[in-house]
N, C-alpha and C. Protein backbone atom coordinates (compact mmCIF):
# COMPACT_ATOMS: atom_id res chain seq x y z
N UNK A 1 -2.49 -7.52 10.18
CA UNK A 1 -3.13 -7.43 8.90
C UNK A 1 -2.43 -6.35 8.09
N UNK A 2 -2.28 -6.57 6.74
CA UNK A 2 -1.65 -5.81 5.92
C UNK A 2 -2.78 -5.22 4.91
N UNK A 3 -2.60 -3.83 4.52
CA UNK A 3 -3.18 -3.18 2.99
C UNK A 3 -2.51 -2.86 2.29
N UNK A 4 -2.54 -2.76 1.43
CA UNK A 4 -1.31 -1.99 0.72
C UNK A 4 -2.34 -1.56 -0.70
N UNK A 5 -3.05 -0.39 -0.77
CA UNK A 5 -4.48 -0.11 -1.82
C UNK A 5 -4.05 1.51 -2.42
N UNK A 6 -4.85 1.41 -3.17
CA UNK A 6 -4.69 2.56 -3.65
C UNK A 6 -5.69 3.86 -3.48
N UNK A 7 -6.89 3.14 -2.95
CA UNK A 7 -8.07 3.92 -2.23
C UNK A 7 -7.35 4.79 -0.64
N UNK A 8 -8.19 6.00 -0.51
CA UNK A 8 -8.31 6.12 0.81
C UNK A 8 -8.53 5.20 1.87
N UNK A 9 -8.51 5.31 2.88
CA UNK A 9 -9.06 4.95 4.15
C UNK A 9 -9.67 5.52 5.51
N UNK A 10 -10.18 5.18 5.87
CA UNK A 10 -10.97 6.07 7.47
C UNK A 10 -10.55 5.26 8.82
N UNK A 11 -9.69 6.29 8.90
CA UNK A 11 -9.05 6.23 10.55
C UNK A 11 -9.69 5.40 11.61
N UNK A 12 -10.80 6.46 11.67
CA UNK A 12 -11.61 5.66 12.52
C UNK A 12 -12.90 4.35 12.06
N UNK A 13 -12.83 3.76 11.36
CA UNK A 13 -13.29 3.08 10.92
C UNK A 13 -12.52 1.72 10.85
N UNK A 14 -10.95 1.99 10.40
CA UNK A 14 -10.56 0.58 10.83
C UNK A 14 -10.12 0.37 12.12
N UNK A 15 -9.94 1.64 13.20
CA UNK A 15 -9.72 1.35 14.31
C UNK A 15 -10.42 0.71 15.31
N UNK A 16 -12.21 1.07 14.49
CA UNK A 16 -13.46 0.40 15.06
C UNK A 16 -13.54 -1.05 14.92
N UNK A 17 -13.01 -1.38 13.31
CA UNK A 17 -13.03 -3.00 13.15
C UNK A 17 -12.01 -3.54 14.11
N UNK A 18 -10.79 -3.04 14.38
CA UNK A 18 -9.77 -3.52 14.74
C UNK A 18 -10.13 -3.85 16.54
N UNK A 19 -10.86 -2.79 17.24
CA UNK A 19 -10.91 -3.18 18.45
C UNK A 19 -11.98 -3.63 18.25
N UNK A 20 -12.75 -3.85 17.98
CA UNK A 20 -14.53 -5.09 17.70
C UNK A 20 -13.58 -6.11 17.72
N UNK A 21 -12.77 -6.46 17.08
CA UNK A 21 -12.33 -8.11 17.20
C UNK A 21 -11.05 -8.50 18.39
N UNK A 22 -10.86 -7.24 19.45
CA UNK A 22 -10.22 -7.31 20.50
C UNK A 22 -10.67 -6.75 21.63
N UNK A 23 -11.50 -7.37 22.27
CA UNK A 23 -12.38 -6.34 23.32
C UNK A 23 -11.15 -6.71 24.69
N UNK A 24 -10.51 -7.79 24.51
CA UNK A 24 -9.39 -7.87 25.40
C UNK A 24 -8.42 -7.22 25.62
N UNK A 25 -8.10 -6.23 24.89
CA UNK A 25 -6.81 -5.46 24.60
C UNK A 25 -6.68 -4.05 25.58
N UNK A 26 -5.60 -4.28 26.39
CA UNK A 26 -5.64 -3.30 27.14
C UNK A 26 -5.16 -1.81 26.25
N UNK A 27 -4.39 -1.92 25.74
CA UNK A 27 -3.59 -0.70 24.87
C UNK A 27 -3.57 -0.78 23.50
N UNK A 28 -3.87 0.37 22.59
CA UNK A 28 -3.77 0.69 21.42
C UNK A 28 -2.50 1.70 21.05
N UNK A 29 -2.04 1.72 20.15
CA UNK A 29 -1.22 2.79 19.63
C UNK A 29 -1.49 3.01 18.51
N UNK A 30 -1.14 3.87 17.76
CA UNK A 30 -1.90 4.58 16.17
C UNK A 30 -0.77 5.19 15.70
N UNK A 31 -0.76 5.61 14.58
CA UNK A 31 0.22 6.43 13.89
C UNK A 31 -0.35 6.66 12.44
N UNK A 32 -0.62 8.02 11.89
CA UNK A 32 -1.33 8.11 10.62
C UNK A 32 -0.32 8.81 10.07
N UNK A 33 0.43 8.90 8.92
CA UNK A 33 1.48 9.87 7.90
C UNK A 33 0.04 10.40 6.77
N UNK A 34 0.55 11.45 7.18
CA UNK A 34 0.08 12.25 5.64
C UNK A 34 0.96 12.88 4.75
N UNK A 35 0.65 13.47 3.80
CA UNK A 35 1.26 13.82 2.47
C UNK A 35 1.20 15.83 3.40
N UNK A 36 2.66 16.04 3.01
CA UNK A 36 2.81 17.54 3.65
C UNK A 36 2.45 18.58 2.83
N UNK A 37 2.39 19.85 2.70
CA UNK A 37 2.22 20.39 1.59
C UNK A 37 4.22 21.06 0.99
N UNK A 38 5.06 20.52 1.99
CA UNK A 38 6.38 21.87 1.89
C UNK A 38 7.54 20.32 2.51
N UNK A 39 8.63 20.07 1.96
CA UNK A 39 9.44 19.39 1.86
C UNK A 39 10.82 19.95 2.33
N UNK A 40 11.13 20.04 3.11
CA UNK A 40 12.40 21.36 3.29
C UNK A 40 11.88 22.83 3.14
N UNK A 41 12.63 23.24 2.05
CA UNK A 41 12.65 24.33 1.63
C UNK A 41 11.50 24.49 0.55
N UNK A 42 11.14 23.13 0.08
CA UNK A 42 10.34 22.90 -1.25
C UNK A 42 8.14 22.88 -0.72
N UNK A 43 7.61 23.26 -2.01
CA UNK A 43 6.90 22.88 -1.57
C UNK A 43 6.18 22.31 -2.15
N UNK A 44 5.16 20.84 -1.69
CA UNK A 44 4.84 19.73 -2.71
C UNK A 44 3.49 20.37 -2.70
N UNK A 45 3.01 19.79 -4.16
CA UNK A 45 1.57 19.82 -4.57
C UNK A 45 0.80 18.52 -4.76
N UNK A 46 1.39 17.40 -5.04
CA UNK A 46 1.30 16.56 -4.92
C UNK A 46 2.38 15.04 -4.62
N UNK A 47 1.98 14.07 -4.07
CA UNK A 47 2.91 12.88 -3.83
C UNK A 47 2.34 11.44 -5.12
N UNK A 48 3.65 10.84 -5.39
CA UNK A 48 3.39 9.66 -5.65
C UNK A 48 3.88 8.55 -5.13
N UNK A 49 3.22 7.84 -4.94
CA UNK A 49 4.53 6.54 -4.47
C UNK A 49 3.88 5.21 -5.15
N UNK A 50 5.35 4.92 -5.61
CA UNK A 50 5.23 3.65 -6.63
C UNK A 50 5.35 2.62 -5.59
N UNK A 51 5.37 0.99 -6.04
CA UNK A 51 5.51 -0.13 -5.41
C UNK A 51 5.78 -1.39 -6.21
N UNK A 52 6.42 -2.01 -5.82
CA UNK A 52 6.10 -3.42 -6.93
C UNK A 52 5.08 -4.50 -5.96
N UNK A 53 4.30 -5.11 -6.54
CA UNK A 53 2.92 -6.18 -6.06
C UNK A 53 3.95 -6.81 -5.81
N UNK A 54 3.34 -7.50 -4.81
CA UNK A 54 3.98 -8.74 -4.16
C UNK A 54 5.18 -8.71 -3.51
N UNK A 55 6.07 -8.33 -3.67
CA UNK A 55 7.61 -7.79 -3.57
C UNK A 55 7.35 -6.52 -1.70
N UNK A 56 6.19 -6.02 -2.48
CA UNK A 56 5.94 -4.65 -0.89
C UNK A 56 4.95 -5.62 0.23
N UNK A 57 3.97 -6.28 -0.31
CA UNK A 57 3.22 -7.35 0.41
C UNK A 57 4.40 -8.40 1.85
N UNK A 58 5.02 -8.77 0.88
CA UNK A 58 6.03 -9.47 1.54
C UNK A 58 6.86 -8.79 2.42
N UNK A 59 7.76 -7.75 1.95
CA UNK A 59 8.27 -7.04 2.81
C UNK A 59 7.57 -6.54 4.23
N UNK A 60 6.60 -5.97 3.71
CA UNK A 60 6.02 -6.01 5.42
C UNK A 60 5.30 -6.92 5.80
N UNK A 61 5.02 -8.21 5.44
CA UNK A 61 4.79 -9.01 6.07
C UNK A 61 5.66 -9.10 7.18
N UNK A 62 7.26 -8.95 6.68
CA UNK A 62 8.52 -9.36 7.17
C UNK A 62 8.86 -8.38 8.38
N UNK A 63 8.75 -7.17 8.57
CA UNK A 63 8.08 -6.33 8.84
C UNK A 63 7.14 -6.35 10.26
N UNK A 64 6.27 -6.79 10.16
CA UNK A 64 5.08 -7.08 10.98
C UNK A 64 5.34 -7.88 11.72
N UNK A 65 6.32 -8.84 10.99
CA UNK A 65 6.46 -10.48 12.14
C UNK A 65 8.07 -10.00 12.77
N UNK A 66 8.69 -9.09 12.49
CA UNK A 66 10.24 -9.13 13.21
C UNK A 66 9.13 -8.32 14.92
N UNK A 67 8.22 -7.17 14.56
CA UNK A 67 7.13 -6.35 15.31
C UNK A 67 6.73 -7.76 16.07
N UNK A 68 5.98 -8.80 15.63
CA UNK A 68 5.44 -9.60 16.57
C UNK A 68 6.61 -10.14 17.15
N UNK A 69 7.90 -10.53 17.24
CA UNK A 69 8.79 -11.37 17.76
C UNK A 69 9.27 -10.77 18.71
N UNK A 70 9.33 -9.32 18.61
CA UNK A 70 9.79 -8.35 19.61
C UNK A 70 8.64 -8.48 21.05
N UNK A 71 7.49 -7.69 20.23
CA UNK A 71 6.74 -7.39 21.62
C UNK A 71 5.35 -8.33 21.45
N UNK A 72 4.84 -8.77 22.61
CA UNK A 72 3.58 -9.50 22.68
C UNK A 72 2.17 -8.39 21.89
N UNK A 73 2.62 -8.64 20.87
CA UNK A 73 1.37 -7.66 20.31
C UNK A 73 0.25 -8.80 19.36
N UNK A 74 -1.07 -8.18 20.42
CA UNK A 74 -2.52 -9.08 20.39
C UNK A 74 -3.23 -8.89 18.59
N UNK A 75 -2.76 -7.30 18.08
CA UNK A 75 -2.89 -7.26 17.06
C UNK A 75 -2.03 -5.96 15.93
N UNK A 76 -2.20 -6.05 14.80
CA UNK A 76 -1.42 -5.25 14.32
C UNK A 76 -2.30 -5.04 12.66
N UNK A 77 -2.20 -3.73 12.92
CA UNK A 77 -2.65 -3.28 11.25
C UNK A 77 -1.81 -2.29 10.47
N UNK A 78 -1.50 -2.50 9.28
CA UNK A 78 -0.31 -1.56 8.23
C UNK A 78 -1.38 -1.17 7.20
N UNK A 79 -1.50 -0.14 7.24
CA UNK A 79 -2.18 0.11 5.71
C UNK A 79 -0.95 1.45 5.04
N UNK A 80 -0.86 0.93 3.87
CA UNK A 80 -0.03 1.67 3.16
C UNK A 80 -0.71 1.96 1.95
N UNK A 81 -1.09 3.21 1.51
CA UNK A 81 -1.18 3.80 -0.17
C UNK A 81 -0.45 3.63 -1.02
N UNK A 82 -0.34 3.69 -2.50
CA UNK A 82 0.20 4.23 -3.58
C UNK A 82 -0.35 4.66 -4.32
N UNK A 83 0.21 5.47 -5.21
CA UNK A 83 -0.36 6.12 -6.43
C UNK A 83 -0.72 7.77 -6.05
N UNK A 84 -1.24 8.55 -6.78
CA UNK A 84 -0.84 9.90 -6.20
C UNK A 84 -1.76 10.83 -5.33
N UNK A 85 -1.27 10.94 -4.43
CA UNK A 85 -2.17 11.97 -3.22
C UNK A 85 -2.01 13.25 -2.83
N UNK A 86 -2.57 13.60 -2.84
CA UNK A 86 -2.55 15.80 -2.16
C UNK A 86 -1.97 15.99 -1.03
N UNK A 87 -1.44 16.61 -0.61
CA UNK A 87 -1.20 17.04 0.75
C UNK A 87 -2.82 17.50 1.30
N UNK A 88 -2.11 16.89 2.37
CA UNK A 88 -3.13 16.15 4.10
C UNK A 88 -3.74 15.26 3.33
N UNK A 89 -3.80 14.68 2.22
CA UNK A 89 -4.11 13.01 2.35
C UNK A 89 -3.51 11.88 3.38
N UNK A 90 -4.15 10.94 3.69
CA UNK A 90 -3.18 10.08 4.85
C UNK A 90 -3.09 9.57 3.57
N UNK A 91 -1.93 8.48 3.98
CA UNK A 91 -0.35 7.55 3.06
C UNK A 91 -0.66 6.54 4.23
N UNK A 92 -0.37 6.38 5.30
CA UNK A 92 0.34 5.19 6.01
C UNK A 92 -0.75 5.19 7.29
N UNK A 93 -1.39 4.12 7.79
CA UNK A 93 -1.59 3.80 9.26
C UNK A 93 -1.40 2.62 9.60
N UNK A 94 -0.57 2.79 10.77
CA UNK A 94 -0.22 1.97 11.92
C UNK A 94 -0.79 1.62 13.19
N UNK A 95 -1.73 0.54 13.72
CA UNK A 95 -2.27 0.57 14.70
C UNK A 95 -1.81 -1.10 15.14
N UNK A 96 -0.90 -0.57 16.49
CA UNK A 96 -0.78 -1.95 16.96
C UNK A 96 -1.72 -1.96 18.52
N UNK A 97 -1.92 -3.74 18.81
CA UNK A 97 -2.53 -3.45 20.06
C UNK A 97 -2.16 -4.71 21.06
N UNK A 98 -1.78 -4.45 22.54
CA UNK A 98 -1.10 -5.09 23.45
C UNK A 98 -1.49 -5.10 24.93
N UNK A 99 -1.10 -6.09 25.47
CA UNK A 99 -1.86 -6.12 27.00
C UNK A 99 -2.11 -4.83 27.93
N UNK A 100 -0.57 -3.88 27.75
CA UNK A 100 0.14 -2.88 28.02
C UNK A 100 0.21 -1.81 26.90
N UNK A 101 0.18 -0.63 27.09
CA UNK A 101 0.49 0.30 26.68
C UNK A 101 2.11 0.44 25.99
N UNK A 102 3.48 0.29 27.00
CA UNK A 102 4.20 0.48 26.52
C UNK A 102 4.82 -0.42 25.61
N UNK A 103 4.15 -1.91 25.13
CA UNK A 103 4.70 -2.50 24.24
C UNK A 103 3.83 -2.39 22.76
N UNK A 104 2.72 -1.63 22.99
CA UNK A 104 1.71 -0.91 21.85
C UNK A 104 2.64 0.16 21.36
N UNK A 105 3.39 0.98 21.77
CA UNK A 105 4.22 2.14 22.11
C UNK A 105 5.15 1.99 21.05
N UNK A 106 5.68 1.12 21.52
CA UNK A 106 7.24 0.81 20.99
C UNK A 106 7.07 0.07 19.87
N UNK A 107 6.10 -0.91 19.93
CA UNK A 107 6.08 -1.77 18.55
C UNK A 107 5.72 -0.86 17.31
N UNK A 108 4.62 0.34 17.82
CA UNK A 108 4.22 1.11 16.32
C UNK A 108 5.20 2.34 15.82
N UNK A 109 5.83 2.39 17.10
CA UNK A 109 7.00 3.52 16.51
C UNK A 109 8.06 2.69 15.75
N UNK A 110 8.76 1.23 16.38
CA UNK A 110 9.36 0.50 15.29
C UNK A 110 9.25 0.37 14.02
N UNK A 111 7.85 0.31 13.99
CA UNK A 111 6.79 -0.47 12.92
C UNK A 111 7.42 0.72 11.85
N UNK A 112 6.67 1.83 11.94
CA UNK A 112 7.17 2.74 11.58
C UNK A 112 8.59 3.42 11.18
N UNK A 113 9.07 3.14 12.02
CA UNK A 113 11.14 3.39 11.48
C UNK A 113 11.12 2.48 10.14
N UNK A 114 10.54 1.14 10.58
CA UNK A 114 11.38 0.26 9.73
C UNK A 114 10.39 0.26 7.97
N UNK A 115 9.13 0.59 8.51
CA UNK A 115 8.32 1.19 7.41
C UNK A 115 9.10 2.19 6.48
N UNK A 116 9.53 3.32 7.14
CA UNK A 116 9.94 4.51 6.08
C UNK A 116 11.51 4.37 5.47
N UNK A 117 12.30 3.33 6.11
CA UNK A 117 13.15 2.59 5.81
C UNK A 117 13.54 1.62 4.88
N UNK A 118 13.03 0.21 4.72
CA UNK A 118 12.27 -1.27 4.74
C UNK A 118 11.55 -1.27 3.66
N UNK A 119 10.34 -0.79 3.48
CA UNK A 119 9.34 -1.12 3.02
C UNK A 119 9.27 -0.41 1.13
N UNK A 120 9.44 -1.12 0.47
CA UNK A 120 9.59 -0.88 -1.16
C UNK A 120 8.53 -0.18 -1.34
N UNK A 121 8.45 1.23 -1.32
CA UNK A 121 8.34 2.66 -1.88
C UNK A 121 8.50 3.03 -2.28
N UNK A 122 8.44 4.00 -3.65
CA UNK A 122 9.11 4.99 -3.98
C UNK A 122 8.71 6.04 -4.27
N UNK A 123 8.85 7.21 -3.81
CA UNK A 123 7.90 8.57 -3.35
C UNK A 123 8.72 9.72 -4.65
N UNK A 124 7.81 10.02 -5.34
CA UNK A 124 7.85 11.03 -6.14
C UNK A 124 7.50 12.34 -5.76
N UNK A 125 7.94 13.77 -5.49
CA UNK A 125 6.97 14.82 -5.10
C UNK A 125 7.01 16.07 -6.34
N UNK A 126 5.72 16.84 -6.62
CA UNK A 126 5.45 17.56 -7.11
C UNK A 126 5.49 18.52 -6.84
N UNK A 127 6.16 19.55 -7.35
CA UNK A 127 5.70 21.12 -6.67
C UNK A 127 6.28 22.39 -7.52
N UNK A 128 6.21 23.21 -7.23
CA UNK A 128 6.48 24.55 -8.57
C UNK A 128 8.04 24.23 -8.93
N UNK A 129 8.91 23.56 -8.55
CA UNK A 129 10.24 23.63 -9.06
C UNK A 129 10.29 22.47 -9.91
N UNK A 130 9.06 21.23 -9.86
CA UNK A 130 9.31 20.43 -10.64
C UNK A 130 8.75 18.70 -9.89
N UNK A 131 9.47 18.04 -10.41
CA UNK A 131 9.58 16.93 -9.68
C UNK A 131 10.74 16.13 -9.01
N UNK A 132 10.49 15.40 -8.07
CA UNK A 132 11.84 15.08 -7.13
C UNK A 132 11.61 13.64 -6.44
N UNK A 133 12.39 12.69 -6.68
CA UNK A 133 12.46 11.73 -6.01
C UNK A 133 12.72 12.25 -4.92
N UNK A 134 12.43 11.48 -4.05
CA UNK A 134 12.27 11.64 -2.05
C UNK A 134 13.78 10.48 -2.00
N UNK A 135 14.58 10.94 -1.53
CA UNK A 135 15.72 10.02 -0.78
C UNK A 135 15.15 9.64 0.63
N UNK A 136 16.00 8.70 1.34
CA UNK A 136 15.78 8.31 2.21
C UNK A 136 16.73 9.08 3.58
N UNK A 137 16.31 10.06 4.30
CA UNK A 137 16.88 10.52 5.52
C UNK A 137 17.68 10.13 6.17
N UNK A 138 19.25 10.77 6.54
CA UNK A 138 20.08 10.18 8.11
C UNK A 138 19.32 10.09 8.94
N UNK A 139 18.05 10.74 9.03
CA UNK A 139 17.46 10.94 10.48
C UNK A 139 16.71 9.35 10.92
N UNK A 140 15.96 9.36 9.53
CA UNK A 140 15.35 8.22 9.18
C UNK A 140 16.21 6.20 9.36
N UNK A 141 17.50 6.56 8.48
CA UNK A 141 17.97 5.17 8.70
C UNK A 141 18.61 5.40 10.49
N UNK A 142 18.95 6.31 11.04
CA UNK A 142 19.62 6.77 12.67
C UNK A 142 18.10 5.84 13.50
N UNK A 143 17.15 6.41 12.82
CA UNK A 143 16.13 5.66 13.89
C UNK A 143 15.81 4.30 13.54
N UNK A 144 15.97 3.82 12.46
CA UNK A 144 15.87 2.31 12.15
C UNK A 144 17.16 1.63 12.99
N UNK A 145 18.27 1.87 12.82
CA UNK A 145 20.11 1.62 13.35
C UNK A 145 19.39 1.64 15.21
N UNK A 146 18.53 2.27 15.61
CA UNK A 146 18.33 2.17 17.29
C UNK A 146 17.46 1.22 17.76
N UNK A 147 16.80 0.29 16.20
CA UNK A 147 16.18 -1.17 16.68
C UNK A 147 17.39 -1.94 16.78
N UNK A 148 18.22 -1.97 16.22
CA UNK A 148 19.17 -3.04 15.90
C UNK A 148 19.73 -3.84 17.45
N UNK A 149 19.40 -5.23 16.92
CA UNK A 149 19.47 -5.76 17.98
C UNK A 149 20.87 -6.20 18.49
N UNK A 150 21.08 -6.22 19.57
CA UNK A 150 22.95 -6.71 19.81
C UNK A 150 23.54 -7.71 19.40
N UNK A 151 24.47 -7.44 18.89
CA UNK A 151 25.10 -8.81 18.15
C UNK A 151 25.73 -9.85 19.56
């Protein structure tokens, strides 16, 4: 299941819906991003992140299903924000769920690479020096480049 809203969300609340409709599921994995208050050296006061409708929908659809083709995962939830949030607001949760633990594991840390990668974003940050588009990290595309499957 995909969100992509501009409201908050409660952690534990969709984790409750999510296992209510899987009482079969041996393993969960989670992953929540929040908004930091300090960027490097910088420090943010606030985040934005833009999106285009339909265009970000799709993408992680695309996203979600490369996640299901990989590992036997029973279920999967993306919720993604936009629009502008404070630091320690959550931005992103990831909860996948699988027979096993280690393919819950691996699918939400993927999920994730290919999220902060992949997924049509665009993160604005605020803070006493001004404003700053967010580029996208070596560290970041290095961990997307370690799904890549063998040619």
């Amino acid at each position: 299941m995909i969100k992509v809203q501009l409201q908050p969300f409660d952690v534990g609340d969709e984790y409750a819906a999510l296992k209510a409709q899987r009482k079969g599921v041996g393993g969960f994995a989670m992953f929540v991003g929040s908004v930091r208050d300090v960027s490097g050296s910088d420090d943010v006061s606030a985040m934005t992140l833009e999106h285009y409708p339909g265009m970000t929908e799709l993408a992680l659809a695309e996203i979600e299903a490369e996640a299901r083709n990989r590992w036997p995962l029973h279920a999967v939830l993306i919720i993604h924000r936009y629009g502008t949030m404070l630091p320690g607001e959550d931005i992103v949760l990831v909860i996948t769920a699988s027979a096993h633990r280690e393919d819950a594991f691996q699918a939400c840390e993927f999920l994730m690479d290919w999220l902060k990668t992949k997924a049509p974003f665009w993160k604005l940050e605020e803070g006493k020096t001004g404003l700053r588009w967010v580029d996208a990290k070596a560290s970041d595309d290095a961990a997307t480049t370690r799904w890549s499957k063998p040619q």
